[in-house]
Protein backbone atom coordinates (compact mmCIF):
# COMPACT_ATOMS: atom_id res chain seq x y z
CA UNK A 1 0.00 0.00 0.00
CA UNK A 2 2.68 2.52 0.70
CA UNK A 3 4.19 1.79 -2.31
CA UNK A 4 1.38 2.31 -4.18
CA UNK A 5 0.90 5.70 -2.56
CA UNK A 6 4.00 6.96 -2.79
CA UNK A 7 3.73 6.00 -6.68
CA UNK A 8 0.22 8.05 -7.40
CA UNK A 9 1.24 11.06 -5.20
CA UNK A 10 3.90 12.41 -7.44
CA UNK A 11 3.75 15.59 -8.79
CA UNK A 12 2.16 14.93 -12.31
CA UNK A 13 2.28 17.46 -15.02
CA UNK A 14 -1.06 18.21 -15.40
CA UNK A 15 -3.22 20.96 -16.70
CA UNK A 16 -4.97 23.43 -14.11
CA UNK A 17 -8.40 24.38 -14.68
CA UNK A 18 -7.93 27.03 -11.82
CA UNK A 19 -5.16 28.97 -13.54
CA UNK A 20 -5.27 27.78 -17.14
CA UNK A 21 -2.02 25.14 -16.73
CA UNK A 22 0.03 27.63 -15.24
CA UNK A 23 1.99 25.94 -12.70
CA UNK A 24 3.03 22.31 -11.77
CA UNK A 25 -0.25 20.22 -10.67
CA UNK A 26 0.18 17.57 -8.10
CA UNK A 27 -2.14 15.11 -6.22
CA UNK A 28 -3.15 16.56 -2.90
CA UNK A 29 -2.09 13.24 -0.14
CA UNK A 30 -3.61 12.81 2.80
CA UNK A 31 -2.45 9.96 5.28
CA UNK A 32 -5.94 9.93 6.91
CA UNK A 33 -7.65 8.47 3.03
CA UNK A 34 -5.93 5.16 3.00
CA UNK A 35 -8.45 3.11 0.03
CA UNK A 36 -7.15 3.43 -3.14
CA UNK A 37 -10.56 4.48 -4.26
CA UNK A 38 -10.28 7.77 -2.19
CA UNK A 39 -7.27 9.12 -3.08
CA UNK A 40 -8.24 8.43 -7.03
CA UNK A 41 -11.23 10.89 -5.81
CA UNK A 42 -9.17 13.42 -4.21
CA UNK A 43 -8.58 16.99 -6.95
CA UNK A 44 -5.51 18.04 -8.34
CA UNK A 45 -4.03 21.13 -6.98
CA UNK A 46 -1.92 23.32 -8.36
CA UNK A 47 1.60 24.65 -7.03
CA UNK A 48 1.26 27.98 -8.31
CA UNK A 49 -2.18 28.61 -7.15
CA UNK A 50 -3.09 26.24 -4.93
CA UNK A 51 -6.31 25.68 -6.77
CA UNK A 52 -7.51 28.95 -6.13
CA UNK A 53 -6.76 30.42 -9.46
CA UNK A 54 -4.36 32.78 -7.54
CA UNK A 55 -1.31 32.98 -9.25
């Protein structure tokens, strides 16, 4: 299991619909969600803005 969370919490280069891609995107981890299905549920936040759209 840790394995396989440290694997799909990397930061991911993904596009962010808060500031229009600017900005690395990374899944948000939190110990406390442990099923697989949860974290695949959690939202992708962005460095820049957070996820706020505040750059």
């Amino acid at each position: 299991m840790k394995l396989w969370f440290q694997k799909h919490t990397k930061k991911q280069h993904r596009k962010c619909l808060s500031c229009n891609g600017v900005g690395l995107v990374y899944r948000e981890s939190k110990p406390l969600l442990t099923l697989p299905e949860k974290l695949i549920s959690l939202p992708y936040l962005c460095e820049t803005c957070k996820g706020l759209g505040i750059v």
